[in-house]
PDB file of N, CA and C in Angstrom:
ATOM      1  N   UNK A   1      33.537  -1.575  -0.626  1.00  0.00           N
ATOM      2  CA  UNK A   1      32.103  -1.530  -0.530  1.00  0.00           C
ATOM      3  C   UNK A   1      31.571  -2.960  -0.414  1.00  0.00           C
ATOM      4  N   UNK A   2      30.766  -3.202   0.400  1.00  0.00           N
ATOM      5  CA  UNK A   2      29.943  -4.634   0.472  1.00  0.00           C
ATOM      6  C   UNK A   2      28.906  -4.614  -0.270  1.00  0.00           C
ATOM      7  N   UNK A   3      28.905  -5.796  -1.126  1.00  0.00           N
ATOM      8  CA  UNK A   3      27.762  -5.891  -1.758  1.00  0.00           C
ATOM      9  C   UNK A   3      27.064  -7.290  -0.888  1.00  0.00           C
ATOM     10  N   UNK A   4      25.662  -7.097  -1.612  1.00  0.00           N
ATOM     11  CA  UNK A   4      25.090  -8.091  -0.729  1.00  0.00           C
ATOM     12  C   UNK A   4      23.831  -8.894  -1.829  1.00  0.00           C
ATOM     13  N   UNK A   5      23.456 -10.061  -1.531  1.00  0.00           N
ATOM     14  CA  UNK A   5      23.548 -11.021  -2.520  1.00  0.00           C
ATOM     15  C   UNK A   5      22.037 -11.684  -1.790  1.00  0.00           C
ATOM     16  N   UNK A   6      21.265 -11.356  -2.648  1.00  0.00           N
ATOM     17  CA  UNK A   6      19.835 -11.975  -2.266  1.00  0.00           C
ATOM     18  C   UNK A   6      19.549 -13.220  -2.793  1.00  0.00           C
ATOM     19  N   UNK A   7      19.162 -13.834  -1.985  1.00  0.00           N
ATOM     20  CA  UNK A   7      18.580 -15.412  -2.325  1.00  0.00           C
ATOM     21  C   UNK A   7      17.832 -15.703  -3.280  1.00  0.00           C
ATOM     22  N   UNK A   8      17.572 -16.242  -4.471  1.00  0.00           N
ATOM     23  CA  UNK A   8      16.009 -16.191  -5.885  1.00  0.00           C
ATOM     24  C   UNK A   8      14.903 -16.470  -4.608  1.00  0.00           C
ATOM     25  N   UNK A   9      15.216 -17.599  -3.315  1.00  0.00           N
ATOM     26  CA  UNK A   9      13.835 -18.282  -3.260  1.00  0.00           C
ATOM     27  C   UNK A   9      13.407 -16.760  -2.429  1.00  0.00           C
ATOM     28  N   UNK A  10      14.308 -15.705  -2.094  1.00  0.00           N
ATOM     29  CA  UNK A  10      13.229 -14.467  -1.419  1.00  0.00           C
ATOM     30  C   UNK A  10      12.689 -13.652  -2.297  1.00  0.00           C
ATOM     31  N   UNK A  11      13.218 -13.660  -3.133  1.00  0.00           N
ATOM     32  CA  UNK A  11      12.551 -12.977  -4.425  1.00  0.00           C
ATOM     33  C   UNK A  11      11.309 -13.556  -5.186  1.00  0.00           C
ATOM     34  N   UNK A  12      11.380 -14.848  -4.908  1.00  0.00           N
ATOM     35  CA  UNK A  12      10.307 -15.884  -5.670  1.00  0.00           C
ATOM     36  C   UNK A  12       8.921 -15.773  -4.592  1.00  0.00           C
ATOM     37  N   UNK A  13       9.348 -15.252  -3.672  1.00  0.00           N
ATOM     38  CA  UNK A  13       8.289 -15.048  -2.221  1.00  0.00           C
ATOM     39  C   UNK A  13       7.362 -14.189  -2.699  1.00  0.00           C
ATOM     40  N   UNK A  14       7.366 -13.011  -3.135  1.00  0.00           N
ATOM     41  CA  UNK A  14       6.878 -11.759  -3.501  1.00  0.00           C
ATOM     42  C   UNK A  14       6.240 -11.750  -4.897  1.00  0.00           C
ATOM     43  N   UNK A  15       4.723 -11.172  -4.607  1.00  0.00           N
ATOM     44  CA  UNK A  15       4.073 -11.579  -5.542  1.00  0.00           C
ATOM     45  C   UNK A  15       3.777  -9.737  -5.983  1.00  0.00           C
ATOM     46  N   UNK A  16       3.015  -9.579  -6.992  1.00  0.00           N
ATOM     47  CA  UNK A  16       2.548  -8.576  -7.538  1.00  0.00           C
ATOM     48  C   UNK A  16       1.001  -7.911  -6.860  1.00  0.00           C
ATOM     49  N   UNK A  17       0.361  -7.298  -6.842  1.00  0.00           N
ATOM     50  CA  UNK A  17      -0.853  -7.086  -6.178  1.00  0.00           C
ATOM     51  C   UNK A  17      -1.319  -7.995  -8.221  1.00  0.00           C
ATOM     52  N   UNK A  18      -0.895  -7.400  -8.796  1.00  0.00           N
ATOM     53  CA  UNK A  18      -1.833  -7.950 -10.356  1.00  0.00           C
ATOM     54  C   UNK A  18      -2.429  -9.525 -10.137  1.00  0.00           C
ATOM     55  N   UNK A  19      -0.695  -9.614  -9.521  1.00  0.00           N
ATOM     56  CA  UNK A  19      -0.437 -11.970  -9.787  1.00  0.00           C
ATOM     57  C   UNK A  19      -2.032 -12.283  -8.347  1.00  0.00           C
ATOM     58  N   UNK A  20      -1.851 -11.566  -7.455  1.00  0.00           N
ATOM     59  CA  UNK A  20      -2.437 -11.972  -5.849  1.00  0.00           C
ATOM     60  C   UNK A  20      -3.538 -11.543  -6.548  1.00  0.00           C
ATOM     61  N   UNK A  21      -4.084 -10.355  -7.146  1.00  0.00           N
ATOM     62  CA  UNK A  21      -5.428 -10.388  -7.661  1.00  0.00           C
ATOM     63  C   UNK A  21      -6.010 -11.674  -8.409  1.00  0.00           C
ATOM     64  N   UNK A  22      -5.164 -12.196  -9.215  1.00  0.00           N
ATOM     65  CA  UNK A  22      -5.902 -12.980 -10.099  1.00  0.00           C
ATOM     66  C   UNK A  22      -5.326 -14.255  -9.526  1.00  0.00           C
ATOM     67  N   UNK A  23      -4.622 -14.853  -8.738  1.00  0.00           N
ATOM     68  CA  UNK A  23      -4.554 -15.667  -7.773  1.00  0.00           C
ATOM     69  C   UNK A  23      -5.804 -16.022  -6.652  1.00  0.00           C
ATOM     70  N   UNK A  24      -6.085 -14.746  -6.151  1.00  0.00           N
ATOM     71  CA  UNK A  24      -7.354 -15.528  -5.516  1.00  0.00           C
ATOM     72  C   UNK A  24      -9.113 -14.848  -5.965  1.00  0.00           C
ATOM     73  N   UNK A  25      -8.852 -14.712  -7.239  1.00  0.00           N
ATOM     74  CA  UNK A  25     -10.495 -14.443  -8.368  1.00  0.00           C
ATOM     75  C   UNK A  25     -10.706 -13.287  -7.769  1.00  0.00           C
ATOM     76  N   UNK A  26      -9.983 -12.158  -7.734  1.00  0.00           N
ATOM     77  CA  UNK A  26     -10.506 -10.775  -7.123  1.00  0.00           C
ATOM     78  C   UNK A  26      -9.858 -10.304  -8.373  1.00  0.00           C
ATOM     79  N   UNK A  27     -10.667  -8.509  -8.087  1.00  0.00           N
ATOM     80  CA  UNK A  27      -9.643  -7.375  -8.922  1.00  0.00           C
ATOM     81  C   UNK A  27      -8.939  -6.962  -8.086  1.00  0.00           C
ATOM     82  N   UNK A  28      -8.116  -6.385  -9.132  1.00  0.00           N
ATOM     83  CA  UNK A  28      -6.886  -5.376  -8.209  1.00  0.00           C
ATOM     84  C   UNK A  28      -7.639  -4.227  -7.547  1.00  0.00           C
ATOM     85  N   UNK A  29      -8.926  -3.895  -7.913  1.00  0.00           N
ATOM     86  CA  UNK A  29      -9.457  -2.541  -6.984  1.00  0.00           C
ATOM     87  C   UNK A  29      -9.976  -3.282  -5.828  1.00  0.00           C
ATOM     88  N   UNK A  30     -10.354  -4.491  -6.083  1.00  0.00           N
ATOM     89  CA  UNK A  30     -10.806  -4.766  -4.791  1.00  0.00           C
ATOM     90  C   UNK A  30      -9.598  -5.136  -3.273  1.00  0.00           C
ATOM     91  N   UNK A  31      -8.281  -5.928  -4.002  1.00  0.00           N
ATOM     92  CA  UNK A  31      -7.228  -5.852  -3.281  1.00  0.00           C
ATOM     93  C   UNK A  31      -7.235  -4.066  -2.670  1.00  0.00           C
ATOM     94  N   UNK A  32      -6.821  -3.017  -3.446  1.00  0.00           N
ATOM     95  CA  UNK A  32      -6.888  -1.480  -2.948  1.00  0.00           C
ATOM     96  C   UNK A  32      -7.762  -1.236  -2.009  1.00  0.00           C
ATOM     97  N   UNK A  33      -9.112  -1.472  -2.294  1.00  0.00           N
ATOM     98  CA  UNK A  33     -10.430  -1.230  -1.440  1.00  0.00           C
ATOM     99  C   UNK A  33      -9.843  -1.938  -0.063  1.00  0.00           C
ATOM    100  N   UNK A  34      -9.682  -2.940   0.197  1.00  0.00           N
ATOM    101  CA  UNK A  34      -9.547  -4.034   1.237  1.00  0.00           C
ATOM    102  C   UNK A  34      -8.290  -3.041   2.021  1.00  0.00           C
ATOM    103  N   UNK A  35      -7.603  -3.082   1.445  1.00  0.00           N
ATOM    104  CA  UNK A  35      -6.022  -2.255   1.924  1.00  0.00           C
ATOM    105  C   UNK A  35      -6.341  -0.893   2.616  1.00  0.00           C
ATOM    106  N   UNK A  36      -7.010   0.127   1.795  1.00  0.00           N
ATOM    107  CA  UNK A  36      -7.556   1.729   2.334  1.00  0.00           C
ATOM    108  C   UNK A  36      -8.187   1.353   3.278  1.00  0.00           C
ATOM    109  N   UNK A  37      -8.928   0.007   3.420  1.00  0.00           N
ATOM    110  CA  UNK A  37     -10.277  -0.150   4.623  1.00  0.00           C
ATOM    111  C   UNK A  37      -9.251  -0.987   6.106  1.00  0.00           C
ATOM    112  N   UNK A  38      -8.119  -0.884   5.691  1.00  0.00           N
ATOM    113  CA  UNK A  38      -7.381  -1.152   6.574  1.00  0.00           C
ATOM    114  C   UNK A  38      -7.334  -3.459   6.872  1.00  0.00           C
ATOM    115  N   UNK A  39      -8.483  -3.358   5.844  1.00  0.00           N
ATOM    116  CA  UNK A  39      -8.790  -5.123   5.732  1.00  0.00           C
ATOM    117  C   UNK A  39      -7.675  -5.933   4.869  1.00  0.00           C
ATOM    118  N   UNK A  40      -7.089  -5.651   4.159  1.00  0.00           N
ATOM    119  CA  UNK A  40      -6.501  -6.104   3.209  1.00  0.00           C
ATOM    120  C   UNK A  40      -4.916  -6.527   3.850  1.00  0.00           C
ATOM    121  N   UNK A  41      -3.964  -7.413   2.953  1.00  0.00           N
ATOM    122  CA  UNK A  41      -2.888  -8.033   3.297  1.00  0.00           C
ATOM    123  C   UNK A  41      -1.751  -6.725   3.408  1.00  0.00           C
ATOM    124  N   UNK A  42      -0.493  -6.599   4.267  1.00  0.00           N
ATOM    125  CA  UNK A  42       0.367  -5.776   3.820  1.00  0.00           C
ATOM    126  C   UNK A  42       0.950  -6.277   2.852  1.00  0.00           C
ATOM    127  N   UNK A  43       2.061  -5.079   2.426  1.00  0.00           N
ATOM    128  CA  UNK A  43       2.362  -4.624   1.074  1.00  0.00           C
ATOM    129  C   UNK A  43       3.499  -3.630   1.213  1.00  0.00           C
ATOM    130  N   UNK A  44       4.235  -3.756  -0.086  1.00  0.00           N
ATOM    131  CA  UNK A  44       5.371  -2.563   0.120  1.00  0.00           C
ATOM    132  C   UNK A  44       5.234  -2.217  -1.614  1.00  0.00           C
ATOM    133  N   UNK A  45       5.627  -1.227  -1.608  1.00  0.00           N
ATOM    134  CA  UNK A  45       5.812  -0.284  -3.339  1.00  0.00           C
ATOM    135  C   UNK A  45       7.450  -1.065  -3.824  1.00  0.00           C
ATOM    136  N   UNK A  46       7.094  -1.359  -4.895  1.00  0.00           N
ATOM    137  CA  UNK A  46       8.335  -1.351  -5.904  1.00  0.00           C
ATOM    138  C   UNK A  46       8.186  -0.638  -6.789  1.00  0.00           C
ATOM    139  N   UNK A  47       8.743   0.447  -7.390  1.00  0.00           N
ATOM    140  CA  UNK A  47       8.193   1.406  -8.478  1.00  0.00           C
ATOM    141  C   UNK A  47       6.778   1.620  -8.045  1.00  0.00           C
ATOM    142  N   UNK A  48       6.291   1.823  -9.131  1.00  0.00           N
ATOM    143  CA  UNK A  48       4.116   2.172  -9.026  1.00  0.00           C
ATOM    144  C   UNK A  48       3.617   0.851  -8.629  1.00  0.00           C
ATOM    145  N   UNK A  49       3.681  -0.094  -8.497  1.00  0.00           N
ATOM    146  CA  UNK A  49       3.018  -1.071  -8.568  1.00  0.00           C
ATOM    147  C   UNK A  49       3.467  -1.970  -7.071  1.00  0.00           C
ATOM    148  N   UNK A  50       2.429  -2.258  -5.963  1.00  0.00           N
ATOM    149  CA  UNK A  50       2.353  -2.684  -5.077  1.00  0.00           C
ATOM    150  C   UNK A  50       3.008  -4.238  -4.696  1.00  0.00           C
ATOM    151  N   UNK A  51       3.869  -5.096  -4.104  1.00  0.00           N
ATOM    152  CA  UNK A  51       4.197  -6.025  -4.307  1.00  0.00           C
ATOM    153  C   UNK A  51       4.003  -6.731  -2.380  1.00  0.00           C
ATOM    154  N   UNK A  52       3.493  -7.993  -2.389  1.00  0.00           N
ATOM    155  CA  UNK A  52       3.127  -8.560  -1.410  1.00  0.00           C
ATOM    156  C   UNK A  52       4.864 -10.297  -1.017  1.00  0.00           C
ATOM    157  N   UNK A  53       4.759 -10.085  -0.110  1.00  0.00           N
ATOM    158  CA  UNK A  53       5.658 -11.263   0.445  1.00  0.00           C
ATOM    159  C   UNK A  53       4.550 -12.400   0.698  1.00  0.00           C
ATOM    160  N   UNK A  54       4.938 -13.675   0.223  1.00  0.00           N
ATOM    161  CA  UNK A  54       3.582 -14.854   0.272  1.00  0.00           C
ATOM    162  C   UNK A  54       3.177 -14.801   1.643  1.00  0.00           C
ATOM    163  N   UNK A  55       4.434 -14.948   2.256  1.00  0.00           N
ATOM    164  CA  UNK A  55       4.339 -14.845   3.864  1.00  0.00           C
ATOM    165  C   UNK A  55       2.946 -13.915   4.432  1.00  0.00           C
ATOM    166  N   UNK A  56       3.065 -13.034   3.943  1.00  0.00           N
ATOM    167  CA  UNK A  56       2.173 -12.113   4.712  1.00  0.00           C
ATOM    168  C   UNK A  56       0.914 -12.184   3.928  1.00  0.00           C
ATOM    169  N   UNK A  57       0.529 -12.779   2.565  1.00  0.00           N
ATOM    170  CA  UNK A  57      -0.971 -13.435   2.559  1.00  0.00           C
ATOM    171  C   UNK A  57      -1.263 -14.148   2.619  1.00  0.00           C
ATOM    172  N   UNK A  58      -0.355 -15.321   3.290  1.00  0.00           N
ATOM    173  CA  UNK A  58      -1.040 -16.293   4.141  1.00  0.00           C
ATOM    174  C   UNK A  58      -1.209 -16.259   5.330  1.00  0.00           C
ATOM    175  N   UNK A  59      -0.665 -15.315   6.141  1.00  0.00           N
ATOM    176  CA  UNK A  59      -0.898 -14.768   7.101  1.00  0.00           C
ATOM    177  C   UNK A  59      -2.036 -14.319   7.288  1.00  0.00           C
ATOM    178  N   UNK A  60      -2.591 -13.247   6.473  1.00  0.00           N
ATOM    179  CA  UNK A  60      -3.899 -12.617   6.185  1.00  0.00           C
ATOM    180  C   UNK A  60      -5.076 -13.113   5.893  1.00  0.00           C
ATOM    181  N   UNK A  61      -4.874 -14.378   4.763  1.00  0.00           N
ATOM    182  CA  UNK A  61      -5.718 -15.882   4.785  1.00  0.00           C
ATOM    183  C   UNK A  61      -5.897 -16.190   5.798  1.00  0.00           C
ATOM    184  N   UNK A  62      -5.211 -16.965   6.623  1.00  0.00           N
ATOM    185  CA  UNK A  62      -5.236 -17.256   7.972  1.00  0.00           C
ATOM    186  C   UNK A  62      -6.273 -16.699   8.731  1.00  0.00           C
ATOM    187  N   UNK A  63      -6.080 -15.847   8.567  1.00  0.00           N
ATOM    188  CA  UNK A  63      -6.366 -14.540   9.677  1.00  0.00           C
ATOM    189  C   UNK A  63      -7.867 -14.633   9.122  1.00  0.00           C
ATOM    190  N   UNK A  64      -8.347 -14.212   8.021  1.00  0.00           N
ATOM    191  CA  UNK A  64     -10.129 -14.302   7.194  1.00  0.00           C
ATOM    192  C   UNK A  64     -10.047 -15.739   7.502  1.00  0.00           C
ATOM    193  N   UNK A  65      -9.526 -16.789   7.320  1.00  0.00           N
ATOM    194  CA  UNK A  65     -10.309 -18.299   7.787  1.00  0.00           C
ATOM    195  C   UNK A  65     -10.480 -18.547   9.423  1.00  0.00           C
ATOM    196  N   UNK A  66     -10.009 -17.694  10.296  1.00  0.00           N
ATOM    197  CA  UNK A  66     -10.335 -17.480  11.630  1.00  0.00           C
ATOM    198  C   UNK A  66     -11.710 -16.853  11.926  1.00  0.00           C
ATOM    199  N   UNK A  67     -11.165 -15.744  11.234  1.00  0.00           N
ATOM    200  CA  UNK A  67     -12.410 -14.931  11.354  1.00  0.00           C
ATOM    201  C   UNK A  67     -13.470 -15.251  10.771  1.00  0.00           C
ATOM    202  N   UNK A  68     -13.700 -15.852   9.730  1.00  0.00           N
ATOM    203  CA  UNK A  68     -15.108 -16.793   9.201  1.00  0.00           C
ATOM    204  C   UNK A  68     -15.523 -18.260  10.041  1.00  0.00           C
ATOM    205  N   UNK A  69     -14.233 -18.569  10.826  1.00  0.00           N
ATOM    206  CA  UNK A  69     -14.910 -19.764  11.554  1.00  0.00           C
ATOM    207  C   UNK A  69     -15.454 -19.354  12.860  1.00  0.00           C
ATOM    208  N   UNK A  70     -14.850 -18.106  13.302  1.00  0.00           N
ATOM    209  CA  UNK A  70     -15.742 -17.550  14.610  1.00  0.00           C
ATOM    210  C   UNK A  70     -17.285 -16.942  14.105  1.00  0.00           C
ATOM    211  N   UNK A  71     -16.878 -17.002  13.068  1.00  0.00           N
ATOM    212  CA  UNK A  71     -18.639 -16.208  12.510  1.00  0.00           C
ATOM    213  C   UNK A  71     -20.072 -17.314  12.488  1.00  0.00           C
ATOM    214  N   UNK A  72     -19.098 -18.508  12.292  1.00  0.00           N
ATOM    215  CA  UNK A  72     -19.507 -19.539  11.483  1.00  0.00           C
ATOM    216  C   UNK A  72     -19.242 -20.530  11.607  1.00  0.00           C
ATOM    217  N   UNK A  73     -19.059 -21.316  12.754  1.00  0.00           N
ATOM    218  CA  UNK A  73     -18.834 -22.231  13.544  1.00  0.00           C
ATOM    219  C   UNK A  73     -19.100 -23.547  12.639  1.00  0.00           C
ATOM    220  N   UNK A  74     -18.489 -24.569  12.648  1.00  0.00           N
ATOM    221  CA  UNK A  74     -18.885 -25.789  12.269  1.00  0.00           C
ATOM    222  C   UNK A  74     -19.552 -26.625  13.050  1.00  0.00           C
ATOM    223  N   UNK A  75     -20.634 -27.340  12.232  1.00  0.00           N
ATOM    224  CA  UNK A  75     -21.462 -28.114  13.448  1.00  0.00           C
ATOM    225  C   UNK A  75     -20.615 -29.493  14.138  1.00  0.00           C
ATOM    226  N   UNK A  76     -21.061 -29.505  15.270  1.00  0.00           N
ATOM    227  CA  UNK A  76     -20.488 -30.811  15.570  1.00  0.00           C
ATOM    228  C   UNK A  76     -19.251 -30.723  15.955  1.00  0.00           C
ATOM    229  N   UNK A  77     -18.198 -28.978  15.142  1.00  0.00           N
ATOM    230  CA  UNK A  77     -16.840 -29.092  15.932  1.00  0.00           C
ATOM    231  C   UNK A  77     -16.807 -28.943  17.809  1.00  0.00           C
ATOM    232  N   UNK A  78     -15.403 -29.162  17.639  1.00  0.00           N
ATOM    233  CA  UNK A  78     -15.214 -28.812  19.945  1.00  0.00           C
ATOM    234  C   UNK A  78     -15.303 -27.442  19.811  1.00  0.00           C
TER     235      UNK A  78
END
């Protein structure tokens, strides 16, 4: 049988919806709300509790600091 042997730093990647709530001053219902509304970061289940790869909310960051600078242009930028 092959076993197979995960790296800590991919494990250290993956945050909790709890940790990402209180990481960026939200609740966890509002992370849920954002997610059902199809707005929110992906996500995969570990047991009951939702768990995020950093990768993919900074991705999603990204993605809301785009979308607030097309809203909201800076003066003076090109």
């Amino acid at each position: 049988m092959e076993t197979t042997n995960v790296h800590p730093a991919t494990l250290n990647a993956v945050v909790s919806i709890s940790e990402l709530a209180a990481d960026l001053g939200v609740s966890v219902q509002t992370l849920y709300d954002l997610r059902s509304q199809g707005r929110g970061p992906r996500g995969f289940r570990v047991g009951r509790e939702l768990r995020f790869r950093v990768t993919e909310v900074e991705a999603w960051l990204a993605g809301l600091e785009e979308a607030d600078e097309r809203r909201h242009p800076r003066r003076g930028a090109p």
